[in-house]
PDB file of N, CA and C in Angstrom:
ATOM      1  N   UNK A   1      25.497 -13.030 -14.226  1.00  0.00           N
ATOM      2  CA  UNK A   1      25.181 -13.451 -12.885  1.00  0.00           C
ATOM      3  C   UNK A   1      23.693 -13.750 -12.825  1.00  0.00           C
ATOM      4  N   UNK A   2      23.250 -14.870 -12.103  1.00  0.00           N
ATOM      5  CA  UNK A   2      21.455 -15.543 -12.142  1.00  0.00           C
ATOM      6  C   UNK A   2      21.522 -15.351 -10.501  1.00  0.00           C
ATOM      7  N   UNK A   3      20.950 -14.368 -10.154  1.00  0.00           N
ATOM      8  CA  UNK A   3      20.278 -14.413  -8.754  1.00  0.00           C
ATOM      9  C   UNK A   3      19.120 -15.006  -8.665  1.00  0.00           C
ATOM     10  N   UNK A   4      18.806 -15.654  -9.216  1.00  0.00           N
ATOM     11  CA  UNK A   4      18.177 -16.877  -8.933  1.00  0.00           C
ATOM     12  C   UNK A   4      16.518 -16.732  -9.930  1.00  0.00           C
ATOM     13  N   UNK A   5      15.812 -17.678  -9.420  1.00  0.00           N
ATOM     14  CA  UNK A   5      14.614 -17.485 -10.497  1.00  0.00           C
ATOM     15  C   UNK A   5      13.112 -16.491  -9.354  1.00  0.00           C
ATOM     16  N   UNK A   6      12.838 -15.891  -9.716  1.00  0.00           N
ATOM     17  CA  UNK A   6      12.165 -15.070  -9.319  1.00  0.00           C
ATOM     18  C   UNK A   6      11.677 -13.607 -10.227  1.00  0.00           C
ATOM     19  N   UNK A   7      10.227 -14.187 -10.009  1.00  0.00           N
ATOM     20  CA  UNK A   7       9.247 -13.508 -10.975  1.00  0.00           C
ATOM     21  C   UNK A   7       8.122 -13.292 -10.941  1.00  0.00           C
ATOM     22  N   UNK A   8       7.629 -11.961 -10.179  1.00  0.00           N
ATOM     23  CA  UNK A   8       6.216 -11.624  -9.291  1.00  0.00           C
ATOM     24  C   UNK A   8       5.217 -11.967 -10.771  1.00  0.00           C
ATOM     25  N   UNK A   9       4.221 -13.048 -10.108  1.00  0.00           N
ATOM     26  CA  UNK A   9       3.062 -13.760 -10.880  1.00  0.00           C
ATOM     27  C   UNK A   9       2.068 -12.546 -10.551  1.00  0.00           C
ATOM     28  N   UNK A  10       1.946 -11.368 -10.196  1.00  0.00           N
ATOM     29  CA  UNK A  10       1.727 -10.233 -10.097  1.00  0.00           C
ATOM     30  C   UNK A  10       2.147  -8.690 -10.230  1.00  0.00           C
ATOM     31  N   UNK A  11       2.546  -8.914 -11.680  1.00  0.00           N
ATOM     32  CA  UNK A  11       3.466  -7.621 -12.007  1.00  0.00           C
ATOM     33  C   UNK A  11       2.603  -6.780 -12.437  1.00  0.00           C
ATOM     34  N   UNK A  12       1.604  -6.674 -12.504  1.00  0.00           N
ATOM     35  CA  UNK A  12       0.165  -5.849 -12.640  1.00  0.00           C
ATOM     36  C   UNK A  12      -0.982  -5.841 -11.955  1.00  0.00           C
ATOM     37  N   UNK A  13      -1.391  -4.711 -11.105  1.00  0.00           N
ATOM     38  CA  UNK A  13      -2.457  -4.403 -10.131  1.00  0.00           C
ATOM     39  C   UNK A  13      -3.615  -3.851 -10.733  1.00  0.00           C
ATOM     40  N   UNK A  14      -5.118  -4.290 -10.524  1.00  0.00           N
ATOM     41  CA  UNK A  14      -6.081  -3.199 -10.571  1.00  0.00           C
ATOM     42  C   UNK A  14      -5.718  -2.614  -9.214  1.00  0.00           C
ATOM     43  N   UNK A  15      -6.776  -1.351  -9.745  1.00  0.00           N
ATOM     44  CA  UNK A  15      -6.839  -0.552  -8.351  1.00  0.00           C
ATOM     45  C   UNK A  15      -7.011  -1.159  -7.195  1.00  0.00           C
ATOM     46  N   UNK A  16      -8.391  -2.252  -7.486  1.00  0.00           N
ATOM     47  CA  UNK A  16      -8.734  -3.424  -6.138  1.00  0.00           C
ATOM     48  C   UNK A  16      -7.958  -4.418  -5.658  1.00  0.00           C
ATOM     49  N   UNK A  17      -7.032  -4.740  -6.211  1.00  0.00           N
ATOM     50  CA  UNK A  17      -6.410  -5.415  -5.878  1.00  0.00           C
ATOM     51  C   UNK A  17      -4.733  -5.511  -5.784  1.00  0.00           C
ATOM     52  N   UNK A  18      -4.082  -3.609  -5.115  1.00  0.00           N
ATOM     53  CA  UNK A  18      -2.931  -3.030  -5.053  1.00  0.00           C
ATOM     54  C   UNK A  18      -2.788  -3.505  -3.478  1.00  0.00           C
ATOM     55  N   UNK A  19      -3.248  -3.967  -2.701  1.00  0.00           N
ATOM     56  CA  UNK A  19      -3.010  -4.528  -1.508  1.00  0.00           C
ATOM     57  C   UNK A  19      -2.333  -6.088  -1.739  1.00  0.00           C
ATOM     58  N   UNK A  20      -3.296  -7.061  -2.479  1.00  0.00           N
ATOM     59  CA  UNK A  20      -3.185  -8.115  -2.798  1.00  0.00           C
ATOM     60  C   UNK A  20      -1.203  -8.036  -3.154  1.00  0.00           C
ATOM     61  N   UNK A  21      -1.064  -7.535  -4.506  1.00  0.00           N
ATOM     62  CA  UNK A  21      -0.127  -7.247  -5.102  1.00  0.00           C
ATOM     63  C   UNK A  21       0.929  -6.734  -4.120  1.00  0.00           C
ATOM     64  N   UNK A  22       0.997  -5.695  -3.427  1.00  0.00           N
ATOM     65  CA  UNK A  22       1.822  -5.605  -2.260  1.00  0.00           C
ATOM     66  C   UNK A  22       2.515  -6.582  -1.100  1.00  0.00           C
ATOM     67  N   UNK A  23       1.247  -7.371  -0.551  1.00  0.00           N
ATOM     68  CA  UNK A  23       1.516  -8.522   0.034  1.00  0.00           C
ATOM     69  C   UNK A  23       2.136  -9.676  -0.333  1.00  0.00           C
ATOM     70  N   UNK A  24       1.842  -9.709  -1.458  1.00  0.00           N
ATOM     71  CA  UNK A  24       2.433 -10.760  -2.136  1.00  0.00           C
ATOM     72  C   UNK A  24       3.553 -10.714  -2.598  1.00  0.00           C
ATOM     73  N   UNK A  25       4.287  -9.288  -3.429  1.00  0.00           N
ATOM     74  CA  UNK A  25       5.328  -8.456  -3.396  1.00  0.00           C
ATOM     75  C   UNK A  25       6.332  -8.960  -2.178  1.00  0.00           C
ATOM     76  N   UNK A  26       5.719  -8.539  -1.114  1.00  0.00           N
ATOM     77  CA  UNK A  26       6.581  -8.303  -0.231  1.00  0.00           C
ATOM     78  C   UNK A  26       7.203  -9.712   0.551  1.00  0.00           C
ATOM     79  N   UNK A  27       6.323 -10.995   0.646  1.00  0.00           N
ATOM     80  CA  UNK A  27       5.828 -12.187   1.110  1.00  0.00           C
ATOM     81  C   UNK A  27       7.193 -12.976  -0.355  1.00  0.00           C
ATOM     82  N   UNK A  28       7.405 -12.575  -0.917  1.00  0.00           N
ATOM     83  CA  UNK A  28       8.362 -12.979  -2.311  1.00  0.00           C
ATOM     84  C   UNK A  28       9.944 -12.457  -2.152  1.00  0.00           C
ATOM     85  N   UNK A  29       9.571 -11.148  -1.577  1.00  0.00           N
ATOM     86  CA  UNK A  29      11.004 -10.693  -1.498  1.00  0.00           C
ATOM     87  C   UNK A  29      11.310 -11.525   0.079  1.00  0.00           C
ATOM     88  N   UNK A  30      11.093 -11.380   0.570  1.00  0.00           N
ATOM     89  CA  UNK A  30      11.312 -12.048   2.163  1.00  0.00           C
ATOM     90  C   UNK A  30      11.790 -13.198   1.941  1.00  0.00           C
ATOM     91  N   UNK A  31      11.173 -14.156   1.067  1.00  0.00           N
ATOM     92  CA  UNK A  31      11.530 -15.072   1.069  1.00  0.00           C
ATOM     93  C   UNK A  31      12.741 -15.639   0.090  1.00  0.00           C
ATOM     94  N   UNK A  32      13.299 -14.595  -0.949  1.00  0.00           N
ATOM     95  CA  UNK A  32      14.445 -14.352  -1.841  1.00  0.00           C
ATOM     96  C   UNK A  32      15.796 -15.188  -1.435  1.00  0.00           C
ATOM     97  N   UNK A  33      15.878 -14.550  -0.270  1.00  0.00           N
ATOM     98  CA  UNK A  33      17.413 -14.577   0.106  1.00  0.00           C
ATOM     99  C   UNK A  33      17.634 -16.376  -0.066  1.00  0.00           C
ATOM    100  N   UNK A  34      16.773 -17.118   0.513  1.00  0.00           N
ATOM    101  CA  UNK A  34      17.259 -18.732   0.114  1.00  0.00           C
ATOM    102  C   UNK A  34      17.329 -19.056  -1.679  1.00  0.00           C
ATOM    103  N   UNK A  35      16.740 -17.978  -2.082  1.00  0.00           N
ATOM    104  CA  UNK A  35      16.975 -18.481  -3.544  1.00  0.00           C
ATOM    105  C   UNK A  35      17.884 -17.892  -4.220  1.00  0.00           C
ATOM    106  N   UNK A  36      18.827 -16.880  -3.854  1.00  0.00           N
ATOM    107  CA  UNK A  36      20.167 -16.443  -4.463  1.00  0.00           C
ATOM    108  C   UNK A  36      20.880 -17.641  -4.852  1.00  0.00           C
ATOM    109  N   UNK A  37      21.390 -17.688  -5.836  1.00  0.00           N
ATOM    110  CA  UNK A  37      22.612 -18.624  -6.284  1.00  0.00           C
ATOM    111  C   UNK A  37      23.617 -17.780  -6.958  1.00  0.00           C
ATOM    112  N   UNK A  38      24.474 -17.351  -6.359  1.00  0.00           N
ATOM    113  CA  UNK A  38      25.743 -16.527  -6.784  1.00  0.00           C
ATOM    114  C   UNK A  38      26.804 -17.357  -5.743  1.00  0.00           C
ATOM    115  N   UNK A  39      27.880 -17.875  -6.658  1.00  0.00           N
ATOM    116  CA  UNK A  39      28.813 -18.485  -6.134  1.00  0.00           C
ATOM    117  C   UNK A  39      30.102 -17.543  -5.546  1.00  0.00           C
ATOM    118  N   UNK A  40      30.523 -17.489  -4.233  1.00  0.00           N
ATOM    119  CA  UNK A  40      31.282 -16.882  -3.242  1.00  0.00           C
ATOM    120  C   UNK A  40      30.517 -15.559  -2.934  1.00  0.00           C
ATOM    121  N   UNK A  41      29.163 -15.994  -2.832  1.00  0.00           N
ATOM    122  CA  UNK A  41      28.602 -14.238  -2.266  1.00  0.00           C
ATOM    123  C   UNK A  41      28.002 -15.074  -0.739  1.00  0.00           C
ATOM    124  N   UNK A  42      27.962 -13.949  -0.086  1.00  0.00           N
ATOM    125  CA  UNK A  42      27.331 -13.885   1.515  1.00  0.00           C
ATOM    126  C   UNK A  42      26.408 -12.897   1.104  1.00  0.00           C
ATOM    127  N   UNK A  43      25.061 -13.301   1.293  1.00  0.00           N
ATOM    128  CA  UNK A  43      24.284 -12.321   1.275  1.00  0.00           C
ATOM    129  C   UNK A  43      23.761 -11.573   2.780  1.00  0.00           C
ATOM    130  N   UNK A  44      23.912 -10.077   2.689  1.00  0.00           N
ATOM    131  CA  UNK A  44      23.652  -9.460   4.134  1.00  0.00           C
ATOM    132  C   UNK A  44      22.220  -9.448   4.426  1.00  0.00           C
ATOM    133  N   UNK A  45      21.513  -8.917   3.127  1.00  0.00           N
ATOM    134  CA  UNK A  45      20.005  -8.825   3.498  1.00  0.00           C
ATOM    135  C   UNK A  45      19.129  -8.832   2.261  1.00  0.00           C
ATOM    136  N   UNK A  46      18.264  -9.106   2.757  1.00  0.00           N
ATOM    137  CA  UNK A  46      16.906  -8.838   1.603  1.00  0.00           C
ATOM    138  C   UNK A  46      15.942  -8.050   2.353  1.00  0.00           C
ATOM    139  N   UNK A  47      15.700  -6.727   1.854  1.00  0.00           N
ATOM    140  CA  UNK A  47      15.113  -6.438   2.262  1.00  0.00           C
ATOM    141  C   UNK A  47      13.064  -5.625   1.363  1.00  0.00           C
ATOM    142  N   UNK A  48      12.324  -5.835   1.703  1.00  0.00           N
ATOM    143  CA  UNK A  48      10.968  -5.151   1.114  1.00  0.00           C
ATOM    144  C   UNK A  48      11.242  -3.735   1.496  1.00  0.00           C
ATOM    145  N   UNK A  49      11.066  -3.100   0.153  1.00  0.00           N
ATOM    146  CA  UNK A  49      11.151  -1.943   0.250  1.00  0.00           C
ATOM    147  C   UNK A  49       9.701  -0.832  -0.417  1.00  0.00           C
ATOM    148  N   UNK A  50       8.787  -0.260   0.425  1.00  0.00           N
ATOM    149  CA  UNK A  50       7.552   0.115   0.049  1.00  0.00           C
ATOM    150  C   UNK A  50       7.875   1.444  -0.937  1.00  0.00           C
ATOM    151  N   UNK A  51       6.942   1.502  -1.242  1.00  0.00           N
ATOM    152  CA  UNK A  51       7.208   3.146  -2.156  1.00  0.00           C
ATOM    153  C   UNK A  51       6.786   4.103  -0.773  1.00  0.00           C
ATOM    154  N   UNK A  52       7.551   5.241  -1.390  1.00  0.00           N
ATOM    155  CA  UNK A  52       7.083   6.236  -0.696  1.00  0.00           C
ATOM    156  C   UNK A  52       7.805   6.341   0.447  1.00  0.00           C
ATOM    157  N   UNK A  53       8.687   5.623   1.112  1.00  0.00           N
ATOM    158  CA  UNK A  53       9.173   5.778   2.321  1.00  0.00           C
ATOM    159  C   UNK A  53      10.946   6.326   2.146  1.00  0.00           C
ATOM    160  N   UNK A  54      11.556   6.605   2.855  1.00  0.00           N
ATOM    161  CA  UNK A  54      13.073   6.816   3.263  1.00  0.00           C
ATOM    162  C   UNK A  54      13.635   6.060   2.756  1.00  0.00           C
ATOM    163  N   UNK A  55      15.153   5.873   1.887  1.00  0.00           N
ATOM    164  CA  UNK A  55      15.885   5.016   1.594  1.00  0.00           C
ATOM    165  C   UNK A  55      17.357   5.066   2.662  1.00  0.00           C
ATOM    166  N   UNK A  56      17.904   4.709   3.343  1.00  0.00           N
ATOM    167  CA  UNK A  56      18.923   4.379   4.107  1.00  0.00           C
ATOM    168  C   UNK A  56      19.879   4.294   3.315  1.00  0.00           C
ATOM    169  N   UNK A  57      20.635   4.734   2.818  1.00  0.00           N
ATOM    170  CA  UNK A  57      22.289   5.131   2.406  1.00  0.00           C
ATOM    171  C   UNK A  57      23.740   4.892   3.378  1.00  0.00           C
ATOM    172  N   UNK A  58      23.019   4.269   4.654  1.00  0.00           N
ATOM    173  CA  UNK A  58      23.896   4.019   5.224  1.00  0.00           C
ATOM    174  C   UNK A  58      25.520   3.348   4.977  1.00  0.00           C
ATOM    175  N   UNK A  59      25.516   2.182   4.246  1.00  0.00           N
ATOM    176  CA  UNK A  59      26.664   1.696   3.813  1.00  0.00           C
ATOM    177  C   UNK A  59      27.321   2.338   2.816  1.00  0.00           C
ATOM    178  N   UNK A  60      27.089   3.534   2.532  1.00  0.00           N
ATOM    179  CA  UNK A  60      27.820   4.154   1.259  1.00  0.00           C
ATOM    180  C   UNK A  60      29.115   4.554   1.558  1.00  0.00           C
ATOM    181  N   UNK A  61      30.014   4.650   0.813  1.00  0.00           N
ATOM    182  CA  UNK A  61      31.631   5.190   1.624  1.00  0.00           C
ATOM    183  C   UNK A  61      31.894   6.282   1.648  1.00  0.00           C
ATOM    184  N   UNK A  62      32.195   7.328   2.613  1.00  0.00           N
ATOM    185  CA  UNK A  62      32.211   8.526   3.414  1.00  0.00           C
ATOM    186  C   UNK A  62      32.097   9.541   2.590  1.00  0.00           C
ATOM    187  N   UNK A  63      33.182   9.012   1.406  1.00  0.00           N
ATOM    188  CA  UNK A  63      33.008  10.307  -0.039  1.00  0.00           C
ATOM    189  C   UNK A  63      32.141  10.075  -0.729  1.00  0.00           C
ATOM    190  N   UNK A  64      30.839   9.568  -0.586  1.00  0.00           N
ATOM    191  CA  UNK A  64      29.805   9.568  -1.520  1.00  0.00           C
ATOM    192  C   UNK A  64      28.473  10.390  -0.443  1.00  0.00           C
ATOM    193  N   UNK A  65      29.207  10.727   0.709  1.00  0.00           N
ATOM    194  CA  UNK A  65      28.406  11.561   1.355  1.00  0.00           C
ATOM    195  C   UNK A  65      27.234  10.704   2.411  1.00  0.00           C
ATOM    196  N   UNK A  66      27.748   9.418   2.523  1.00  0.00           N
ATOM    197  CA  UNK A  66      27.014   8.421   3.608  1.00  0.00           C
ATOM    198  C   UNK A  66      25.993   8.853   3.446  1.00  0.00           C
ATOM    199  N   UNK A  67      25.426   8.727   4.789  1.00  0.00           N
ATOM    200  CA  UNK A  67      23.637   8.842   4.652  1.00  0.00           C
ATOM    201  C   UNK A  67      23.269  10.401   4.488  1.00  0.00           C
ATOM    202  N   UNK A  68      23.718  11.207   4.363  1.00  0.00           N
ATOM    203  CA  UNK A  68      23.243  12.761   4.345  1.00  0.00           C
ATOM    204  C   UNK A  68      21.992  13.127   3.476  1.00  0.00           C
ATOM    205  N   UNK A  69      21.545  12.806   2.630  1.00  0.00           N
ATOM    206  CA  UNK A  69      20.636  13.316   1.813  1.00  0.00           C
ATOM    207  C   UNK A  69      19.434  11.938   1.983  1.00  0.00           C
ATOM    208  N   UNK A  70      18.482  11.732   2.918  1.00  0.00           N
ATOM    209  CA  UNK A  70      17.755  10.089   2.440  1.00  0.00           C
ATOM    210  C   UNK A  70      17.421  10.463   1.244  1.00  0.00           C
ATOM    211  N   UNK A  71      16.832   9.227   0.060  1.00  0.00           N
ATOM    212  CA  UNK A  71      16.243   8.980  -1.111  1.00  0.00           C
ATOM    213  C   UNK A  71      14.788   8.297  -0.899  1.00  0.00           C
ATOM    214  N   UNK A  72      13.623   9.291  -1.272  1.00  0.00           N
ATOM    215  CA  UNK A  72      12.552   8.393  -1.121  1.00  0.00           C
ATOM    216  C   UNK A  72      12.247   7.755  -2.377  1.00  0.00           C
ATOM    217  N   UNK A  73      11.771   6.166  -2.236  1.00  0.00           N
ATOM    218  CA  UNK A  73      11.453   5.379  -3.221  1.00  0.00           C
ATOM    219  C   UNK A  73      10.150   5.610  -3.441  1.00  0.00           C
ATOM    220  N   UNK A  74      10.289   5.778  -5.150  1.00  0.00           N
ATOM    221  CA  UNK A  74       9.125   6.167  -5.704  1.00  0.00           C
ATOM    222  C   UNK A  74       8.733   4.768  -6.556  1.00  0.00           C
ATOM    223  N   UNK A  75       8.919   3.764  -5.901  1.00  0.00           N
ATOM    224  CA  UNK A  75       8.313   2.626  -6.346  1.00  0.00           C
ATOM    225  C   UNK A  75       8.492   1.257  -5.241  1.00  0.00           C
ATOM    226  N   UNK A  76       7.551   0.264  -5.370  1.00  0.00           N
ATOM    227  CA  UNK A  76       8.112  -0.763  -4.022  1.00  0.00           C
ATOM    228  C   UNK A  76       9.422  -1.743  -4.875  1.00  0.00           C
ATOM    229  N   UNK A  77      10.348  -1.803  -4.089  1.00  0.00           N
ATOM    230  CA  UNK A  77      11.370  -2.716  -5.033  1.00  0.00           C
ATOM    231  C   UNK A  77      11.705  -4.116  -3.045  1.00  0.00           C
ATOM    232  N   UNK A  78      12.761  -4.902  -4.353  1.00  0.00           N
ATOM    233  CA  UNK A  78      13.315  -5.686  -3.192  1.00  0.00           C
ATOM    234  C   UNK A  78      14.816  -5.735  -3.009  1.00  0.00           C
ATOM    235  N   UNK A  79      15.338  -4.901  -1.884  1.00  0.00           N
ATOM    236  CA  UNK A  79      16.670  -4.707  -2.232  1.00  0.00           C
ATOM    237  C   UNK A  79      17.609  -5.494  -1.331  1.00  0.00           C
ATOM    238  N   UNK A  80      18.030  -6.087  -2.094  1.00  0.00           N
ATOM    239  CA  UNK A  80      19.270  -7.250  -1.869  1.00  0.00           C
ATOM    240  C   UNK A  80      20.640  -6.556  -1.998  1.00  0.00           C
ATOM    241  N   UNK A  81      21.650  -6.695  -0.461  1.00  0.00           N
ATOM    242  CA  UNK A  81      22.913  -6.476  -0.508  1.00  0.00           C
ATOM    243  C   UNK A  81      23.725  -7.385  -0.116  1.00  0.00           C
ATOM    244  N   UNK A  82      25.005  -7.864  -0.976  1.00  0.00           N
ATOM    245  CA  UNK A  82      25.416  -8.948  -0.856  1.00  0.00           C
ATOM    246  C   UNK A  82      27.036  -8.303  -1.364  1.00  0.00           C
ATOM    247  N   UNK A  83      27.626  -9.285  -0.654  1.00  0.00           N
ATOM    248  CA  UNK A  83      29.635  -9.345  -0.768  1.00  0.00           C
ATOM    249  C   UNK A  83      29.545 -10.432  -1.436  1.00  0.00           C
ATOM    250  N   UNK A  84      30.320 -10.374  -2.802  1.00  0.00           N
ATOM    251  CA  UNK A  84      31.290 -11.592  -3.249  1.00  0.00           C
ATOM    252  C   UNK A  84      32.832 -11.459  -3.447  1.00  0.00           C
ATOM    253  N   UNK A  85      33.154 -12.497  -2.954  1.00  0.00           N
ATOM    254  CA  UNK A  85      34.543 -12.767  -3.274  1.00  0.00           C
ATOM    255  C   UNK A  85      35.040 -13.100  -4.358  1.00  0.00           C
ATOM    256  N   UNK A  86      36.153 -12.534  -4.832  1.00  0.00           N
ATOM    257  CA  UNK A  86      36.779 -12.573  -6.045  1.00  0.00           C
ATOM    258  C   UNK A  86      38.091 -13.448  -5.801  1.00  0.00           C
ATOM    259  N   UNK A  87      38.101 -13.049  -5.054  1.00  0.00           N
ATOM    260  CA  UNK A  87      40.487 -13.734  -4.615  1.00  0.00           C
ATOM    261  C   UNK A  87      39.891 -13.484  -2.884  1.00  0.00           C
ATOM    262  N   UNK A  88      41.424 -14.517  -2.790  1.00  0.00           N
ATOM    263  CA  UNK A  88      41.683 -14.073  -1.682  1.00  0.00           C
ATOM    264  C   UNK A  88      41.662 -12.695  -1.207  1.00  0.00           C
ATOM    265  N   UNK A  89      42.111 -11.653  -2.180  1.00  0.00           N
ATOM    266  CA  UNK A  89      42.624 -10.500  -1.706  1.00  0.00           C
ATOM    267  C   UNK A  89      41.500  -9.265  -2.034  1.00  0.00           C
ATOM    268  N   UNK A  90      40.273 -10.128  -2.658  1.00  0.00           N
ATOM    269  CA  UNK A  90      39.445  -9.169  -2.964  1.00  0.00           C
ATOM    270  C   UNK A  90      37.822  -9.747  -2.911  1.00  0.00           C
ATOM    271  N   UNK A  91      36.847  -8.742  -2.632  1.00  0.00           N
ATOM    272  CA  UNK A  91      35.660  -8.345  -2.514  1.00  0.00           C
ATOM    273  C   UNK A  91      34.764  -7.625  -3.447  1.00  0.00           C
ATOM    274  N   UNK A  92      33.742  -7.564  -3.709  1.00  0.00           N
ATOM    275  CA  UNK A  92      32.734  -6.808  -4.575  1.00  0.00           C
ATOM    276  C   UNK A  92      31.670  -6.828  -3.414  1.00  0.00           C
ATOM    277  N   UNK A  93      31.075  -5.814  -2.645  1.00  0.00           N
ATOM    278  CA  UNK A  93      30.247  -5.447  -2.695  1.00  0.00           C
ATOM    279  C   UNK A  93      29.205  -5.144  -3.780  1.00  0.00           C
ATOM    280  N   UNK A  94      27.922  -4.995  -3.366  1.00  0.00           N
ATOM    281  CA  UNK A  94      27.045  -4.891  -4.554  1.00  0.00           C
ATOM    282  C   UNK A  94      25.446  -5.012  -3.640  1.00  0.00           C
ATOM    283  N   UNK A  95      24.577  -3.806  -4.615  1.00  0.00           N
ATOM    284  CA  UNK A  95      23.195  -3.674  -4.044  1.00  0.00           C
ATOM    285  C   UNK A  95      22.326  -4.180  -5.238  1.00  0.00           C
ATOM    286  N   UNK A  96      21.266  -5.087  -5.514  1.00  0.00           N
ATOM    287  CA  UNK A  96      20.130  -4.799  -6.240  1.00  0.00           C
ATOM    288  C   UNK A  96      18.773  -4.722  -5.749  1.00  0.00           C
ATOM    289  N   UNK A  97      18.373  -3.790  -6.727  1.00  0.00           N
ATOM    290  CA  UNK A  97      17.369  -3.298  -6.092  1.00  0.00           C
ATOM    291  C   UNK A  97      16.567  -3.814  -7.567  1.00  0.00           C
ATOM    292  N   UNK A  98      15.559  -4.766  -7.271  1.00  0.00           N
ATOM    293  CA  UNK A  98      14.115  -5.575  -8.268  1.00  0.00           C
ATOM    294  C   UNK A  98      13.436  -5.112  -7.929  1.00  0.00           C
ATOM    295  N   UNK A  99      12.535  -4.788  -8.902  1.00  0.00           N
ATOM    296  CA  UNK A  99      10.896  -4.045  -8.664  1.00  0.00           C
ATOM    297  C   UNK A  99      10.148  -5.183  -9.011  1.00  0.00           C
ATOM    298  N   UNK A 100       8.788  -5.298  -8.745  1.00  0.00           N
ATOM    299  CA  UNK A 100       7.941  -6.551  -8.979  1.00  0.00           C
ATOM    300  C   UNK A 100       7.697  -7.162 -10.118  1.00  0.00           C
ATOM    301  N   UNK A 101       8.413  -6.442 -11.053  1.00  0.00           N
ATOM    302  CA  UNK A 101       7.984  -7.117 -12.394  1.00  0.00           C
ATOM    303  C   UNK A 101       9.408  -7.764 -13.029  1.00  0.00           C
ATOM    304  N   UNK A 102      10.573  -7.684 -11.621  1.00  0.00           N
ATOM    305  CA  UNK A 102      11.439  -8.306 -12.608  1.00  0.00           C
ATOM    306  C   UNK A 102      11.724 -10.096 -13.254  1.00  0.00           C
ATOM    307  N   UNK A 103      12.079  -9.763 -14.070  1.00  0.00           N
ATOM    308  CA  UNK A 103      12.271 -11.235 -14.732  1.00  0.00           C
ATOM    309  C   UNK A 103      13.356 -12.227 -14.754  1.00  0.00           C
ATOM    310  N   UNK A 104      14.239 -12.145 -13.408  1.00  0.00           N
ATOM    311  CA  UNK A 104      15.500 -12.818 -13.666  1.00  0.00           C
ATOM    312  C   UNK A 104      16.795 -12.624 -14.246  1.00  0.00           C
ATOM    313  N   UNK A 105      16.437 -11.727 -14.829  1.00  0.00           N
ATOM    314  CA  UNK A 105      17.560 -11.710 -15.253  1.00  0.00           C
ATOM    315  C   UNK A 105      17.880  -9.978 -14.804  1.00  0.00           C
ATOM    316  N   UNK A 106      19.705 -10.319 -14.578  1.00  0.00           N
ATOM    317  CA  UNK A 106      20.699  -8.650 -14.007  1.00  0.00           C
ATOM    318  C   UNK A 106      22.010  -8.922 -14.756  1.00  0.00           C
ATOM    319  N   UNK A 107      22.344  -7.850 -15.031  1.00  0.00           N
ATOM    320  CA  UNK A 107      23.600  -7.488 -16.113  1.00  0.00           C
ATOM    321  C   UNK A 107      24.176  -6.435 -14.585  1.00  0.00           C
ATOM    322  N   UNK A 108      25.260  -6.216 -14.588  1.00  0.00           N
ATOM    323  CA  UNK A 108      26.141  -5.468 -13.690  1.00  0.00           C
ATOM    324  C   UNK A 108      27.269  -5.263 -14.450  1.00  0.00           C
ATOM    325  N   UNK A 109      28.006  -4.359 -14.288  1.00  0.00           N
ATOM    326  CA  UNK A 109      29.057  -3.389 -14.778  1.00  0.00           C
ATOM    327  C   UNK A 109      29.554  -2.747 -13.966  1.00  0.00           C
ATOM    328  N   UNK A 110      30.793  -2.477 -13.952  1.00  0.00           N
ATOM    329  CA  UNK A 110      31.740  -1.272 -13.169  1.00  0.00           C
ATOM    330  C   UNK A 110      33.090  -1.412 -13.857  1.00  0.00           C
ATOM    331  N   UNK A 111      33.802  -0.881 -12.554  1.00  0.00           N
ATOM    332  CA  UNK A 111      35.110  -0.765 -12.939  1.00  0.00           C
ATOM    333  C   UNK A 111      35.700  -1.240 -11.399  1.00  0.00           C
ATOM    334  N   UNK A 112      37.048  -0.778 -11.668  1.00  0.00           N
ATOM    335  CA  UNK A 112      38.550  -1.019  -9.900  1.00  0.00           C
ATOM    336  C   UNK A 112      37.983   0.077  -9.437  1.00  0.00           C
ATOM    337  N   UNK A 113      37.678   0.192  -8.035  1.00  0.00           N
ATOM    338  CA  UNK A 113      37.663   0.866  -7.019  1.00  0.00           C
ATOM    339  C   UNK A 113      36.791   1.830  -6.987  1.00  0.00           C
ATOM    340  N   UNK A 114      36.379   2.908  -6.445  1.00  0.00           N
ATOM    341  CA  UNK A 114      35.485   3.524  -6.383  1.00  0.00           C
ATOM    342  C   UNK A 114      35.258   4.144  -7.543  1.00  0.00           C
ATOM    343  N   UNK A 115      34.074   3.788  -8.190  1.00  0.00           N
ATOM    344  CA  UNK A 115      33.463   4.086  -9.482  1.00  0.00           C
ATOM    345  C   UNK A 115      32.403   5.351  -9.915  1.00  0.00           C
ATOM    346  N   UNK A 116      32.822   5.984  -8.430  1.00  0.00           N
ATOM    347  CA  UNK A 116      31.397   7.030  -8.387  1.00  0.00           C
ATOM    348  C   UNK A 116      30.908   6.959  -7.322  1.00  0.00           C
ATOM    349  N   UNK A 117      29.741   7.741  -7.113  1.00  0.00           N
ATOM    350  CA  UNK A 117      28.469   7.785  -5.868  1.00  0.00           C
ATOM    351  C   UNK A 117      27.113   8.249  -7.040  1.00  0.00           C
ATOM    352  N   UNK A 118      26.550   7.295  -6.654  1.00  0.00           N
ATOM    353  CA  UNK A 118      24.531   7.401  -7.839  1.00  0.00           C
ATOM    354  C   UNK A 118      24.157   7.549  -5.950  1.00  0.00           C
TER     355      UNK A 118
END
């Protein structure tokens, strides 16, 4: 799967210039979502995600314990959640979460039906 081409021209900060890198970070992910190319996906969101703050678990399914525990991110990533269709009769949900240095390329794996709770 190519979610498209995207590749922070800033995957390395000096100290002086971790603002720069942030903004720009974030100014990249925002603007993501028109550059997905995955055929039969609806993408829900793109969202900038800072380090250090709350992660929202909200969409998780009831037996993975929904939002009960937040996760703080210990790094800024850009997290994209998106549905694709498989069949008529079926769906894939799916989250990625890119940190600023990624390079295009995502490998994904699972299995039928609920595969766990990470």
């Amino acid at each position: 799967m190519y979610l498209g081409k995207y590749q922070s021209q800033y995957s390395t900060s000096s100290s002086n210039g971790s603002d720069h890198h942030s903004s720009s970070f974030q100014a990249e992910c925002e603007s993501f979502k028109a550059k997905i190319n995955v055929t039969n996906a609806n993408v829900h969101s793109v969202t900038y995600v800072p380090a250090g703050v709350n992660i929202s678990m909200a969409d998780n399914p009831s037996i993975c314990g929904g939002d009960e525990d937040p996760i703080t991110s210990t790094f800024a990533f850009c997290r994209i959640a998106l549905n694709v269709t498989t069949s008529s009769k079926s769906q894939i949900f799916m989250e990625a979460w890119l940190p600023s240095n990624y390079s295009g390329r995502f490998l994904s794996t699972g299995n039928g039906g609920l595969g766990g709770c990470m």
